[in-house]
C-alpha atoms as a PDB file:
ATOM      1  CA  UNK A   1    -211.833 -14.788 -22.445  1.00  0.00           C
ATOM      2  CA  UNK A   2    -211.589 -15.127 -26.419  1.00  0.00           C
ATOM      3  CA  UNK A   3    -208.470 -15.146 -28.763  1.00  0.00           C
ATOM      4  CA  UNK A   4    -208.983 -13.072 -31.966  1.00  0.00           C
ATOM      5  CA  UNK A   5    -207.208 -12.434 -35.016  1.00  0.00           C
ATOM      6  CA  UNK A   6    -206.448  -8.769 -35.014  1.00  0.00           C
ATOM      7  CA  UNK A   7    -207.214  -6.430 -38.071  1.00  0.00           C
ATOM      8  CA  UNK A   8    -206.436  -2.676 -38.910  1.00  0.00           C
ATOM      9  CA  UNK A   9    -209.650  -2.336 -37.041  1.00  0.00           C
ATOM     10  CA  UNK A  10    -207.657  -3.422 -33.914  1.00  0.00           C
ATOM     11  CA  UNK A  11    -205.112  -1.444 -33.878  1.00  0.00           C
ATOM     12  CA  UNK A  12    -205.047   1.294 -30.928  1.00  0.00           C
ATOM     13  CA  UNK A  13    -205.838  -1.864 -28.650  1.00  0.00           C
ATOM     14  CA  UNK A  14    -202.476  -3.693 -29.922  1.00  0.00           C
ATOM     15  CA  UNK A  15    -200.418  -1.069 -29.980  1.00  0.00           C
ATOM     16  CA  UNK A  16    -201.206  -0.244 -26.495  1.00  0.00           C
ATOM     17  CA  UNK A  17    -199.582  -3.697 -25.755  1.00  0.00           C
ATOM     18  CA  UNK A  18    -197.221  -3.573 -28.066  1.00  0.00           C
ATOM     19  CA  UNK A  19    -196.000  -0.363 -26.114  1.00  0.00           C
ATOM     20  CA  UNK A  20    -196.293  -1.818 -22.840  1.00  0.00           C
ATOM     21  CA  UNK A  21    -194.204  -5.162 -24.551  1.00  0.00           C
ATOM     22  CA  UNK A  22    -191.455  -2.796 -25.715  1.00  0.00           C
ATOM     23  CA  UNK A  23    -190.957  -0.666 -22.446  1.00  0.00           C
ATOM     24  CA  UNK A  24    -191.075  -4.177 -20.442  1.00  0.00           C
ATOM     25  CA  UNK A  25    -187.696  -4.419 -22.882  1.00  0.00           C
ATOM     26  CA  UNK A  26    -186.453  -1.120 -21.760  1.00  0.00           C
ATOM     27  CA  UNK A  27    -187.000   0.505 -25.053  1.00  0.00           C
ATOM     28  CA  UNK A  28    -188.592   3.735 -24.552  1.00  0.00           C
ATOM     29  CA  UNK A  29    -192.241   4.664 -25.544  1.00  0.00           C
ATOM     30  CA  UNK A  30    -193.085   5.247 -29.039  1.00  0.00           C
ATOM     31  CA  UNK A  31    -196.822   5.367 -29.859  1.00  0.00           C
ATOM     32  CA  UNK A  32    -196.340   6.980 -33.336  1.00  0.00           C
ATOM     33  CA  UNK A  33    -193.412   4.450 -34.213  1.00  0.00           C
ATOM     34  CA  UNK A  34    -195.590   1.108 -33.029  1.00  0.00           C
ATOM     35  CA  UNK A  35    -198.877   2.632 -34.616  1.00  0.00           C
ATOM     36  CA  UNK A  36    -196.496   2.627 -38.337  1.00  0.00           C
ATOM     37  CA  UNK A  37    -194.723  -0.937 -37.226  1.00  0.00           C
ATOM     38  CA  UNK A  38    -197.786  -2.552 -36.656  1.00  0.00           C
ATOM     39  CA  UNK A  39    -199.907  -0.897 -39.675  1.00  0.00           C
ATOM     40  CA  UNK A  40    -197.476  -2.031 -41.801  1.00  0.00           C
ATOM     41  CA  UNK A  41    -197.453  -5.346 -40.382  1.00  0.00           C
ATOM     42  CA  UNK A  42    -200.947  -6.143 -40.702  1.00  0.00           C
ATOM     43  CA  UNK A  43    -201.476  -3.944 -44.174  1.00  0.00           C
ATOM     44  CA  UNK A  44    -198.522  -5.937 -45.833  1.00  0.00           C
ATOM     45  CA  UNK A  45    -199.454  -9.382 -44.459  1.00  0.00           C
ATOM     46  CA  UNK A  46    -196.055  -9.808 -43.231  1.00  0.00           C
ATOM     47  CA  UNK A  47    -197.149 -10.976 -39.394  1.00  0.00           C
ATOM     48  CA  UNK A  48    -200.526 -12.114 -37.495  1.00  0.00           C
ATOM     49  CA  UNK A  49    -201.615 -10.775 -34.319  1.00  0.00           C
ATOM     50  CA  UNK A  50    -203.492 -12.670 -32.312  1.00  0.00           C
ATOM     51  CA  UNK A  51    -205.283 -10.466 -29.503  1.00  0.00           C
ATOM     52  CA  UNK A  52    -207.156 -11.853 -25.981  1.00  0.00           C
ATOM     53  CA  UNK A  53    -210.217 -10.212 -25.093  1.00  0.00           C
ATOM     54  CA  UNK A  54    -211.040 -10.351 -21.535  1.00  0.00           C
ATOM     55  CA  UNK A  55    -214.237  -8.618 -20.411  1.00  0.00           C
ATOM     56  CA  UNK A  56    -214.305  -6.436 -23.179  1.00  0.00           C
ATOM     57  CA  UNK A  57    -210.250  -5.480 -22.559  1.00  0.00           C
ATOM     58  CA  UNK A  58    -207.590  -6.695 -24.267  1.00  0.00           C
ATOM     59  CA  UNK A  59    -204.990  -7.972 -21.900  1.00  0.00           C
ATOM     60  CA  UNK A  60    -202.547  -9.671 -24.081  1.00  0.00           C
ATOM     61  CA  UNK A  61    -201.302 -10.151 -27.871  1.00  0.00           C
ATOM     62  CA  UNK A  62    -199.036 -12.349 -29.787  1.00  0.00           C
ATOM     63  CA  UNK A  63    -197.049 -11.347 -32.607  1.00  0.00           C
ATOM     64  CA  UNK A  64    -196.140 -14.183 -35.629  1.00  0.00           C
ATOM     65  CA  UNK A  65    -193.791 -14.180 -38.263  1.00  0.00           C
ATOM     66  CA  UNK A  66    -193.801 -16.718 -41.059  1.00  0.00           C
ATOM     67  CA  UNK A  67    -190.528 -18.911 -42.092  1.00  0.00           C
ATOM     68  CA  UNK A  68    -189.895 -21.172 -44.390  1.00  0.00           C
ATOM     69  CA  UNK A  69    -187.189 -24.096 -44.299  1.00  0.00           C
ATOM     70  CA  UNK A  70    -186.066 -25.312 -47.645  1.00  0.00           C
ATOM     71  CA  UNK A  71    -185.318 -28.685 -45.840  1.00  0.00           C
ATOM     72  CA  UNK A  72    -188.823 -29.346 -45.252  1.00  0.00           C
ATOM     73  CA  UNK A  73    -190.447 -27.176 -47.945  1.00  0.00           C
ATOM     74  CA  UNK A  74    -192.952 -26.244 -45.198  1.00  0.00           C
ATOM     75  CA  UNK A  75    -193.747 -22.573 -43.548  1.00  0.00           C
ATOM     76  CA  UNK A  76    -193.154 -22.634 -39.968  1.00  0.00           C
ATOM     77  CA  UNK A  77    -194.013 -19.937 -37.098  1.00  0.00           C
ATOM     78  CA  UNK A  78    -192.203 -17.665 -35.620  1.00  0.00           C
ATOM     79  CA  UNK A  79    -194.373 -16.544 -31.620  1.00  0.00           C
ATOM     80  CA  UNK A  80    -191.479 -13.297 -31.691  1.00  0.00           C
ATOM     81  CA  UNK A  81    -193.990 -11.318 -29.081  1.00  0.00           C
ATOM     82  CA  UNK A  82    -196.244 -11.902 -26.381  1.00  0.00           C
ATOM     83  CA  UNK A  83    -197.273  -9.950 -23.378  1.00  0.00           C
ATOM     84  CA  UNK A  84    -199.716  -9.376 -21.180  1.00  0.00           C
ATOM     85  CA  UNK A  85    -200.773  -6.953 -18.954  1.00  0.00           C
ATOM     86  CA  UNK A  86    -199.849  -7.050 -15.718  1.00  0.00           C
ATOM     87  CA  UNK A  87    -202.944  -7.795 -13.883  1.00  0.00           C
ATOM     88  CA  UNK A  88    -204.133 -10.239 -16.411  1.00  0.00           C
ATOM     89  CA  UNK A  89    -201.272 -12.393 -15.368  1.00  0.00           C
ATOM     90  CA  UNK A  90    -201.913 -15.841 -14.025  1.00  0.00           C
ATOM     91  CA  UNK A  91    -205.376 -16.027 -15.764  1.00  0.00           C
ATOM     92  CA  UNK A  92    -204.123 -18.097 -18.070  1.00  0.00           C
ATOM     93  CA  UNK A  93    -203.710 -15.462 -21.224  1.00  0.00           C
ATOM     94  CA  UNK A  94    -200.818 -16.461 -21.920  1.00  0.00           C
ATOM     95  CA  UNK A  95    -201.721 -20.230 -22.238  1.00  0.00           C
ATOM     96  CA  UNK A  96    -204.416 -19.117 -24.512  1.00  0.00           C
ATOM     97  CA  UNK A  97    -202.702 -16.487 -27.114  1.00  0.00           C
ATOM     98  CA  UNK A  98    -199.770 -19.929 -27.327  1.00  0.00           C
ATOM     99  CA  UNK A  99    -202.568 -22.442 -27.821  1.00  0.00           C
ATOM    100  CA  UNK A 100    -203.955 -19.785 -30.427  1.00  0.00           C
ATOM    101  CA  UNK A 101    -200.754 -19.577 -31.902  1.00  0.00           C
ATOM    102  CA  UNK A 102    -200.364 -23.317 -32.077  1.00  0.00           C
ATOM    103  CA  UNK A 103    -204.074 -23.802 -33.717  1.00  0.00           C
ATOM    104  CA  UNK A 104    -203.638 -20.906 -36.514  1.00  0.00           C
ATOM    105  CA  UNK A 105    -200.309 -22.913 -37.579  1.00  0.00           C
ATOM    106  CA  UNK A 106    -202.655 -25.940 -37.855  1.00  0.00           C
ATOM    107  CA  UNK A 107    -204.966 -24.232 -39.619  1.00  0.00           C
ATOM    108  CA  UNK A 108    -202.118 -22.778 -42.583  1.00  0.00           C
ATOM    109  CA  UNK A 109    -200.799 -26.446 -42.548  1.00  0.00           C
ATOM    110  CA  UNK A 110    -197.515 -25.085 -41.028  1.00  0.00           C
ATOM    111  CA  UNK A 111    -194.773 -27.355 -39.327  1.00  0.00           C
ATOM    112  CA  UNK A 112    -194.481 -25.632 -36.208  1.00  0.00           C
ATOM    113  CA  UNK A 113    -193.896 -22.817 -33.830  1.00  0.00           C
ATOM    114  CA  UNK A 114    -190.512 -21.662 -32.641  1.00  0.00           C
ATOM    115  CA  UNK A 115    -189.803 -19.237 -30.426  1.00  0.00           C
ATOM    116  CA  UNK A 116    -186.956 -17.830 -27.873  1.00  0.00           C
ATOM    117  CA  UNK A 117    -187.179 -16.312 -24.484  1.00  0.00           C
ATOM    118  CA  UNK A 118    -184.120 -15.250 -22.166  1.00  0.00           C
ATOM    119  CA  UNK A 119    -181.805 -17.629 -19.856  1.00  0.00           C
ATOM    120  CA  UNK A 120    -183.427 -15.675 -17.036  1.00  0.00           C
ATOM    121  CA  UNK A 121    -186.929 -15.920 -17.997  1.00  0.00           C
ATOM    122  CA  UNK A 122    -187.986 -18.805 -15.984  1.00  0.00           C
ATOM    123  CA  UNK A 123    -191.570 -18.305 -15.653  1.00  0.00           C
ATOM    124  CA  UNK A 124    -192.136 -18.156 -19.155  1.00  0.00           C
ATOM    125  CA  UNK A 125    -189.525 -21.485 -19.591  1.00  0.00           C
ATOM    126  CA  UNK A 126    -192.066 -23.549 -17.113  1.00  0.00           C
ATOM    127  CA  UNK A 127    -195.138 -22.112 -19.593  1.00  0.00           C
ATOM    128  CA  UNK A 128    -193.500 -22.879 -22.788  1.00  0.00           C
ATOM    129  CA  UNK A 129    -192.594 -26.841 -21.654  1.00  0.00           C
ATOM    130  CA  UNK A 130    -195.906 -27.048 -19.968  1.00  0.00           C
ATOM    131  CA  UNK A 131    -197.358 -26.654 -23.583  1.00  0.00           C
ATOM    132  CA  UNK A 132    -195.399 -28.724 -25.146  1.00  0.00           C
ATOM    133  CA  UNK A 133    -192.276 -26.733 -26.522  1.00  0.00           C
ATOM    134  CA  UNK A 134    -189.216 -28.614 -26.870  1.00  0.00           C
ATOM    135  CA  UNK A 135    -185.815 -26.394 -25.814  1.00  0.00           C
ATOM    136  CA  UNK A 136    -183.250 -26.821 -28.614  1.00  0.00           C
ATOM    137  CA  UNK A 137    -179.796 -26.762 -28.385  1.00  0.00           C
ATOM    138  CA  UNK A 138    -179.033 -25.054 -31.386  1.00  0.00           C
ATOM    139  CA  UNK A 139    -176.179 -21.930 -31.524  1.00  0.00           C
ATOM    140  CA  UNK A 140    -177.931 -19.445 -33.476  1.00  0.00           C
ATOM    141  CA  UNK A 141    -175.792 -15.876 -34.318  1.00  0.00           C
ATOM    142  CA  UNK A 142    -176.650 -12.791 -35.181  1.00  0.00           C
ATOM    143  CA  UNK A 143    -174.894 -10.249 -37.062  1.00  0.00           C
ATOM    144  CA  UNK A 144    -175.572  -6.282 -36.296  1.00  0.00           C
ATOM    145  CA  UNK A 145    -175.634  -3.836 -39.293  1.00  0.00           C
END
């Protein structure tokens, strides 16, 4: 099993799983639309995809967004997606893509990764604090447009 940074090159393999990640969210299937999202992505620098390569298949991606706080005057990370296929899980893919994710903010000097899963998610709770991840208890809003 190997982590890699995805390119342009990559792309028909992450938006596979970027499909499969949006229909496990009960959006509906949109190859076009997630072959544009993800171009643009990667062409405009504005994320980094990490992809896991398991006997010559991906199984599983992570999506990154930079921040930045002001506070700190440091870039922090963003892990906004990860999924993996369905019988990849439990082979510890998604350990890997988070300790990716963790050693790429190392790398770009950044002070850490943040992400945010749902109340009912518990099996990705018990992977997250296995790790290391630290649940906040921060109100954060949102407001639609």
């Amino acid at each position: 099993m190997k982590v890699i940074r995805a390119t342009v090159n990559d792309i028909e393999q992450v938006v596979e799983l970027f499909d499969l990640y949006r229909r496990f969210y009960k959006q509906p299937s949109d190859l076009n639309g997630a072959t544009q999202f993800i171009k643009e992505r990667l062409e405009n620098n504005e994320s980094t995809i990490l992809l896991c390569v398991h006997e010559e298949r991906a199984v599983g991606f992570t999506q990154l967004y930079p921040m930045f706080s002001s506070v700190s005057m440091r870039k922090s990370l963003v892990l906004n997606d990860l999924y993996v296929i369905e019988d990849a899980r439990r082979l510890g893919v998604g350990n890997a893509l988070i300790d990716a994710a963790i050693q790429y903010g190392k790398e770009i000097g950044a002070k850490g990764v943040s992400l945010e899963t749902g109340a009912d998610n518990v099996n990705a709770q018990r992977l997250y604090e296995k790790i290391g991840f630290e649940k906040e208890s921060n109100f954060f809003y949102f407001y639609s447009i």
